[in-house]
C-alpha atoms as a PDB file:
ATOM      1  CA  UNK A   1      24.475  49.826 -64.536  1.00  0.00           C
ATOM      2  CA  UNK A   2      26.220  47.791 -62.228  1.00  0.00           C
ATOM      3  CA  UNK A   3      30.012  48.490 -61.107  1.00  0.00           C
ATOM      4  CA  UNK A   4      31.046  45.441 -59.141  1.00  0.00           C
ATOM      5  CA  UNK A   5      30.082  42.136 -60.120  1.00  0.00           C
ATOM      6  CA  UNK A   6      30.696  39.037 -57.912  1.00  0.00           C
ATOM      7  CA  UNK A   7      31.100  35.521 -59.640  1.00  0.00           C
ATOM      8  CA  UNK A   8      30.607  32.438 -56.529  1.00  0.00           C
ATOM      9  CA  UNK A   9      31.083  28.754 -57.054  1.00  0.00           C
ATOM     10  CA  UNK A  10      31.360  27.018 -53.679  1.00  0.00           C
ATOM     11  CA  UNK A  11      34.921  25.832 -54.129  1.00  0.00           C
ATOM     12  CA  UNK A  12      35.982  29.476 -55.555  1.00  0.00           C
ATOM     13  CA  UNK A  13      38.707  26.917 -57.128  1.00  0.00           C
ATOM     14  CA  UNK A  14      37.329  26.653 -60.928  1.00  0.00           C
ATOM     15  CA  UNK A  15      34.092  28.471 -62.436  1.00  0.00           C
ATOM     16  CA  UNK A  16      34.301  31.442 -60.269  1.00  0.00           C
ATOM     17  CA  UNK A  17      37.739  31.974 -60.784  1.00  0.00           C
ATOM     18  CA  UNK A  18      37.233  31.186 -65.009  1.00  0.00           C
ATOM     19  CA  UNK A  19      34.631  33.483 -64.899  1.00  0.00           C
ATOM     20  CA  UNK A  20      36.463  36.649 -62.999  1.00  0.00           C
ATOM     21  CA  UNK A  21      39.570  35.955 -65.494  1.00  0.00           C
ATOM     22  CA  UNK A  22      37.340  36.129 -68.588  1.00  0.00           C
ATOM     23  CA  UNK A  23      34.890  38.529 -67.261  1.00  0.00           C
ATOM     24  CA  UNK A  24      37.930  41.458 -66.334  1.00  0.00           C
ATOM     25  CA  UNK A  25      39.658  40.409 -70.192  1.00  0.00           C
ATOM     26  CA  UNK A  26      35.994  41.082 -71.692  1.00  0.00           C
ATOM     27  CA  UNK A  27      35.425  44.184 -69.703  1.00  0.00           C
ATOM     28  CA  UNK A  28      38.557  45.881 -71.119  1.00  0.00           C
ATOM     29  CA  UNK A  29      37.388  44.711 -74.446  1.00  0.00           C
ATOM     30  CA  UNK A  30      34.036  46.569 -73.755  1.00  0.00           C
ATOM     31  CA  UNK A  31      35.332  49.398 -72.306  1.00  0.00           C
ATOM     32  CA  UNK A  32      33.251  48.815 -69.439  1.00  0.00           C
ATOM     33  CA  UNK A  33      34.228  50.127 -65.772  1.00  0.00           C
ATOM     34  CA  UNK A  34      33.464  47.456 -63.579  1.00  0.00           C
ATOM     35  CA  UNK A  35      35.032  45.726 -60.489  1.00  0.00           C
ATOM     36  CA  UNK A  36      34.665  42.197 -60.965  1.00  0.00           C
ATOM     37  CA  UNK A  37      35.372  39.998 -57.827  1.00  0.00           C
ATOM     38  CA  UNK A  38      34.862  36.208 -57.114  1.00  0.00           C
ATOM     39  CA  UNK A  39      35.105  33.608 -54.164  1.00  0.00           C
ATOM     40  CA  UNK A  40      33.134  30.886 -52.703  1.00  0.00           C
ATOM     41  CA  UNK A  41      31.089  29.647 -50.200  1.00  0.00           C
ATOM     42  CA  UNK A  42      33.199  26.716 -48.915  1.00  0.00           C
ATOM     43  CA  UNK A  43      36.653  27.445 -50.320  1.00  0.00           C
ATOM     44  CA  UNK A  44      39.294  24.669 -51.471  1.00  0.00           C
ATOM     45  CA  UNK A  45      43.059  24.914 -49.926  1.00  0.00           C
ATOM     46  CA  UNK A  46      43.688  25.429 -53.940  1.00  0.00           C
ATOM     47  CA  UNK A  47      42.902  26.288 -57.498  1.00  0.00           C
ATOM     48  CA  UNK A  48      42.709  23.434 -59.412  1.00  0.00           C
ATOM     49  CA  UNK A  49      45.637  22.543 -61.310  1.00  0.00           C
ATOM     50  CA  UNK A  50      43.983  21.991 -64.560  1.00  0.00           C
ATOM     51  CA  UNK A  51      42.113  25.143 -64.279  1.00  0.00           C
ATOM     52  CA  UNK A  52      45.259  26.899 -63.532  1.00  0.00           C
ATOM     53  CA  UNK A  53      47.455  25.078 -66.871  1.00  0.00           C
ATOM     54  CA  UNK A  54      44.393  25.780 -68.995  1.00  0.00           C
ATOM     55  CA  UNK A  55      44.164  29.764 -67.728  1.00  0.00           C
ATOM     56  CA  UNK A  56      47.779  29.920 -68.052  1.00  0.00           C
ATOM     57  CA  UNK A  57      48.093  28.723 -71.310  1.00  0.00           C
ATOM     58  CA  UNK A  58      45.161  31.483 -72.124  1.00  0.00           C
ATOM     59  CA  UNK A  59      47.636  33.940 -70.915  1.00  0.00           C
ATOM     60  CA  UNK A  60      45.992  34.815 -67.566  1.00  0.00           C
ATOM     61  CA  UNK A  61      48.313  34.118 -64.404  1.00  0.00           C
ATOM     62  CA  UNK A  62      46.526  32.491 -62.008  1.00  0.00           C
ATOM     63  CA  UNK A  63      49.201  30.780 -60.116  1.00  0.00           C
ATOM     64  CA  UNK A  64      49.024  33.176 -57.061  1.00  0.00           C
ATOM     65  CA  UNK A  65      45.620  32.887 -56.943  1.00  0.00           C
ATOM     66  CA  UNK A  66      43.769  31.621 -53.034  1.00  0.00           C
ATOM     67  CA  UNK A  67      40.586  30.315 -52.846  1.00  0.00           C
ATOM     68  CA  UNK A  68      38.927  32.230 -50.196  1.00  0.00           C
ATOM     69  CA  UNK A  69      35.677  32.674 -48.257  1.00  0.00           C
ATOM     70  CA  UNK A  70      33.015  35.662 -49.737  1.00  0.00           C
ATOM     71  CA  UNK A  71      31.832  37.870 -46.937  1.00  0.00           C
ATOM     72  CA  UNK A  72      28.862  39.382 -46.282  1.00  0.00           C
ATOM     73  CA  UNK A  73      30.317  42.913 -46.711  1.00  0.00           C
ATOM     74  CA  UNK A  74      30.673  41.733 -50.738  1.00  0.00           C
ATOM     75  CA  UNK A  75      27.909  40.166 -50.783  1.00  0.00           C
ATOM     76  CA  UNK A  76      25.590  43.405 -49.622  1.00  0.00           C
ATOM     77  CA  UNK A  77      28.168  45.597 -51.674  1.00  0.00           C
ATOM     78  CA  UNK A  78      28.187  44.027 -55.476  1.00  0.00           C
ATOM     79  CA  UNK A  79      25.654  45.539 -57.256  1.00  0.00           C
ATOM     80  CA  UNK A  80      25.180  42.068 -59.416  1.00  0.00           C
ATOM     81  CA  UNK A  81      26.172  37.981 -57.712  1.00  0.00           C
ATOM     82  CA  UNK A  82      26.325  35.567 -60.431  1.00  0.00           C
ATOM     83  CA  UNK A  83      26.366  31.442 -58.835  1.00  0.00           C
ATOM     84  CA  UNK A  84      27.562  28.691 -60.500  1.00  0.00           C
ATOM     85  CA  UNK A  85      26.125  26.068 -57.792  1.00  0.00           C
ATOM     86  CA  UNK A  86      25.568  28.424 -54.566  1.00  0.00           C
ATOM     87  CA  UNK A  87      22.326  28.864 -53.444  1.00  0.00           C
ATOM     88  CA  UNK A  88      21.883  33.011 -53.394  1.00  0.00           C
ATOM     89  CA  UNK A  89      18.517  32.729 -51.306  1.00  0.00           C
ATOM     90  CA  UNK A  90      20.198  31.179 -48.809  1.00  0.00           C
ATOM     91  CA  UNK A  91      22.907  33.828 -48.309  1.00  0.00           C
ATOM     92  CA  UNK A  92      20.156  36.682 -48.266  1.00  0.00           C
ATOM     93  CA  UNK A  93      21.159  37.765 -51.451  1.00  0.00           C
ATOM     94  CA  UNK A  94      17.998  40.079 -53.319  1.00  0.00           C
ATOM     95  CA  UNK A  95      16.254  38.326 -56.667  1.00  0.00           C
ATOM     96  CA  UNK A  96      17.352  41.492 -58.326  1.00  0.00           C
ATOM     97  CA  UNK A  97      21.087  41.353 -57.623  1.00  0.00           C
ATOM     98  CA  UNK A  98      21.269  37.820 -58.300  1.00  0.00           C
ATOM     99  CA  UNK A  99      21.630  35.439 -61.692  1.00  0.00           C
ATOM    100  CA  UNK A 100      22.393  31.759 -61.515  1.00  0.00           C
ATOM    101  CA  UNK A 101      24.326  30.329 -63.970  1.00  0.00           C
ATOM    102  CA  UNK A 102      23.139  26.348 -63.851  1.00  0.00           C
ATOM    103  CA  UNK A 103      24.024  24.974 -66.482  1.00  0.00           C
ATOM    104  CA  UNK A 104      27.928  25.413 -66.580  1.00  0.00           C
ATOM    105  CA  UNK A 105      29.622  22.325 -66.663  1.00  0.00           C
ATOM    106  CA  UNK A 106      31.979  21.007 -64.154  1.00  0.00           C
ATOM    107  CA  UNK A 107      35.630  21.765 -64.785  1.00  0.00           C
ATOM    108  CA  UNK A 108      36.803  18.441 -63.454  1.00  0.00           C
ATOM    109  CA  UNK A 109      35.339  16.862 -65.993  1.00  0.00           C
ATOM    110  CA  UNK A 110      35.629  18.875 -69.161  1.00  0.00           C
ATOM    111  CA  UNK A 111      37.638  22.488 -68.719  1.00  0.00           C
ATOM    112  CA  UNK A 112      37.317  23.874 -72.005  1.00  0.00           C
ATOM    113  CA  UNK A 113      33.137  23.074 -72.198  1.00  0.00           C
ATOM    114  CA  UNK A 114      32.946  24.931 -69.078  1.00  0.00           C
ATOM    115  CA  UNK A 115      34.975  27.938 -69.955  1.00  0.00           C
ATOM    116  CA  UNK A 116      32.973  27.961 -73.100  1.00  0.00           C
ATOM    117  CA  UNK A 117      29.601  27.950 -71.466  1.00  0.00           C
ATOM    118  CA  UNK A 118      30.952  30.542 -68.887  1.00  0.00           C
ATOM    119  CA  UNK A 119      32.318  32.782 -71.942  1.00  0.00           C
ATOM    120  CA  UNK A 120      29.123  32.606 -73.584  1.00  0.00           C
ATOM    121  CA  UNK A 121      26.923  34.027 -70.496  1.00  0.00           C
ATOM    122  CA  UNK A 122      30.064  36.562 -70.142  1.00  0.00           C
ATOM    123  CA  UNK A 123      29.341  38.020 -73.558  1.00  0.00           C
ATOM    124  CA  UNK A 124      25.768  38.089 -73.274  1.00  0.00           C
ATOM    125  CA  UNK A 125      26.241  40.229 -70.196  1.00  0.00           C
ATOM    126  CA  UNK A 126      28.705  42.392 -71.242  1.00  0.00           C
ATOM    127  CA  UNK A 127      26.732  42.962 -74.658  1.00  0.00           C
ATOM    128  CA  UNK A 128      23.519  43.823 -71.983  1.00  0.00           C
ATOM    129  CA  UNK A 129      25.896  45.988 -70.372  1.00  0.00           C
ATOM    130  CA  UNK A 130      27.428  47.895 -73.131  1.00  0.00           C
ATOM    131  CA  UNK A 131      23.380  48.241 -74.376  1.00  0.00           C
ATOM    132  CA  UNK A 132      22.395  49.620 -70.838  1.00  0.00           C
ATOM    133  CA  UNK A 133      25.275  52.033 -70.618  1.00  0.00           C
ATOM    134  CA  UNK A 134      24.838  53.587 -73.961  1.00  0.00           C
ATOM    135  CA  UNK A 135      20.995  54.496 -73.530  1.00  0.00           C
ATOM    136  CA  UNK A 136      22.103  55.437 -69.921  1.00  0.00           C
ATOM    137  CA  UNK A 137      23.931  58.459 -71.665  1.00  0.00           C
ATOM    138  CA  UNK A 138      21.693  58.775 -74.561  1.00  0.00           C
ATOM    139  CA  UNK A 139      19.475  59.534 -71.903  1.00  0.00           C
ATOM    140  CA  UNK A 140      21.690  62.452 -70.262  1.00  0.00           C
END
Protein backbone atom coordinates (compact mmCIF):
# COMPACT_ATOMS: atom_id res chain seq x y z
CA UNK A 1 0.00 0.00 0.00
CA UNK A 2 1.46 3.10 -0.86
CA UNK A 3 1.56 6.25 1.62
CA UNK A 4 2.78 9.14 -0.48
CA UNK A 5 1.71 9.60 -3.86
CA UNK A 6 3.26 12.24 -6.21
CA UNK A 7 1.07 13.71 -9.13
CA UNK A 8 3.80 15.69 -11.98
CA UNK A 9 2.71 17.66 -14.98
CA UNK A 10 5.64 19.73 -16.26
CA UNK A 11 4.08 23.10 -15.58
CA UNK A 12 2.87 21.83 -11.92
CA UNK A 13 0.30 24.82 -12.88
CA UNK A 14 -2.97 22.66 -13.89
CA UNK A 15 -3.29 18.66 -13.92
CA UNK A 16 -0.92 18.09 -11.16
CA UNK A 17 -2.30 20.53 -9.04
CA UNK A 18 -6.28 19.21 -10.10
CA UNK A 19 -5.17 16.00 -9.35
CA UNK A 20 -3.48 16.61 -5.64
CA UNK A 21 -6.81 18.75 -4.81
CA UNK A 22 -9.11 15.89 -5.84
CA UNK A 23 -6.87 13.13 -4.89
CA UNK A 24 -6.48 14.55 -0.83
CA UNK A 25 -10.76 15.31 -1.02
CA UNK A 26 -11.09 11.50 -2.25
CA UNK A 27 -8.66 10.17 0.24
CA UNK A 28 -10.67 11.54 3.20
CA UNK A 29 -13.66 10.12 1.51
CA UNK A 30 -11.84 6.67 1.53
CA UNK A 31 -10.47 6.85 4.67
CA UNK A 32 -7.23 6.27 3.24
CA UNK A 33 -3.85 7.57 4.96
CA UNK A 34 -1.88 8.85 2.32
CA UNK A 35 0.42 11.90 1.67
CA UNK A 36 -0.36 13.12 -1.61
CA UNK A 37 2.16 15.69 -3.10
CA UNK A 38 2.52 17.27 -6.63
CA UNK A 39 4.94 19.58 -8.70
CA UNK A 40 6.55 19.67 -11.99
CA UNK A 41 9.35 19.32 -13.99
CA UNK A 42 9.63 22.84 -15.49
CA UNK A 43 7.42 24.93 -13.22
CA UNK A 44 5.25 28.08 -14.39
CA UNK A 45 5.71 31.55 -12.31
CA UNK A 46 1.77 30.62 -11.67
CA UNK A 47 -1.30 28.48 -11.40
CA UNK A 48 -3.42 29.09 -14.05
CA UNK A 49 -6.15 31.36 -13.46
CA UNK A 50 -8.85 29.27 -14.84
CA UNK A 51 -7.68 26.32 -12.99
CA UNK A 52 -7.63 28.33 -9.90
CA UNK A 53 -11.64 30.00 -10.52
CA UNK A 54 -12.73 26.48 -11.46
CA UNK A 55 -10.97 24.80 -8.06
CA UNK A 56 -12.26 27.63 -6.17
CA UNK A 57 -15.60 27.47 -7.16
CA UNK A 58 -15.22 23.49 -6.20
CA UNK A 59 -14.46 24.75 -2.81
CA UNK A 60 -10.70 23.99 -2.75
CA UNK A 61 -8.42 27.19 -2.14
CA UNK A 62 -5.84 27.20 -4.36
CA UNK A 63 -4.99 30.80 -4.50
CA UNK A 64 -1.74 30.45 -2.40
CA UNK A 65 -0.71 27.80 -4.30
CA UNK A 66 3.37 28.04 -6.19
CA UNK A 67 4.27 26.07 -8.87
CA UNK A 68 7.49 24.60 -7.93
CA UNK A 69 10.30 22.28 -9.06
CA UNK A 70 9.99 18.22 -7.79
CA UNK A 71 13.26 17.05 -6.35
CA UNK A 72 14.89 14.07 -6.46
CA UNK A 73 14.51 13.48 -2.68
CA UNK A 74 10.43 13.12 -3.65
CA UNK A 75 10.97 11.55 -6.37
CA UNK A 76 13.11 8.46 -4.63
CA UNK A 77 10.71 8.94 -1.52
CA UNK A 78 6.89 8.55 -3.00
CA UNK A 79 6.08 5.20 -2.96
CA UNK A 80 3.73 5.79 -6.28
CA UNK A 81 4.58 9.05 -9.32
CA UNK A 82 1.65 9.49 -11.44
CA UNK A 83 2.66 11.95 -14.97
CA UNK A 84 0.40 13.73 -16.85
CA UNK A 85 3.06 14.60 -19.76
CA UNK A 86 6.57 14.00 -17.87
CA UNK A 87 8.60 11.44 -19.03
CA UNK A 88 9.28 9.14 -15.62
CA UNK A 89 12.17 7.11 -17.44
CA UNK A 90 13.89 9.99 -17.91
CA UNK A 91 13.94 11.14 -14.26
CA UNK A 92 15.09 7.53 -13.10
CA UNK A 93 11.91 6.89 -11.76
CA UNK A 94 11.29 2.61 -11.33
CA UNK A 95 8.37 0.98 -13.81
CA UNK A 96 6.87 -0.10 -10.56
CA UNK A 97 6.49 3.27 -8.85
CA UNK A 98 5.36 4.88 -11.86
CA UNK A 99 1.74 5.28 -13.87
CA UNK A 100 1.24 7.70 -16.71
CA UNK A 101 -1.81 9.23 -17.09
CA UNK A 102 -1.85 10.16 -21.14
CA UNK A 103 -4.77 10.74 -21.99
CA UNK A 104 -5.90 13.74 -19.71
CA UNK A 105 -6.82 16.58 -21.59
CA UNK A 106 -5.25 19.91 -21.52
CA UNK A 107 -6.77 22.39 -19.10
CA UNK A 108 -6.24 25.33 -21.40
CA UNK A 109 -8.44 24.09 -23.56
CA UNK A 110 -11.30 22.42 -21.76
CA UNK A 111 -10.99 22.52 -17.61
CA UNK A 112 -13.86 20.61 -16.65
CA UNK A 113 -12.98 17.46 -19.39
CA UNK A 114 -9.73 17.37 -17.77
CA UNK A 115 -10.76 17.37 -14.18
CA UNK A 116 -13.20 14.75 -15.22
CA UNK A 117 -10.71 12.46 -16.82
CA UNK A 118 -8.31 13.14 -13.83
CA UNK A 119 -11.32 12.29 -11.30
CA UNK A 120 -12.02 9.23 -13.05
CA UNK A 121 -8.29 7.67 -12.79
CA UNK A 122 -8.52 9.19 -9.04
CA UNK A 123 -11.39 6.87 -8.21
CA UNK A 124 -10.12 3.96 -9.88
CA UNK A 125 -7.06 4.27 -7.69
CA UNK A 126 -8.48 4.98 -4.64
CA UNK A 127 -11.11 2.04 -5.20
CA UNK A 128 -7.57 -0.22 -5.93
CA UNK A 129 -6.43 1.22 -2.83
CA UNK A 130 -9.25 0.76 -0.50
CA UNK A 131 -9.27 -3.13 -2.21
CA UNK A 132 -5.45 -3.53 -1.38
CA UNK A 133 -5.75 -2.21 2.14
CA UNK A 134 -8.62 -4.32 3.18
CA UNK A 135 -7.03 -7.80 2.13
CA UNK A 136 -3.78 -6.24 3.59
CA UNK A 137 -5.58 -6.67 7.07
CA UNK A 138 -7.68 -9.55 6.17
CA UNK A 139 -4.44 -10.94 5.84
CA UNK A 140 -3.14 -9.99 9.51
Amino acid sequence: MPRTILFLCPHHAAKSVIAEAYAKRLTEQHHLELTILSAGTEPDATIMPVVADFLESEGFNVREHHPRLVTTTELNSADMVITMGCDLIALGVPEHKRRDWTDVPPASVNVRACRDSIVQHLEVLMQELTNNYQSTLENR
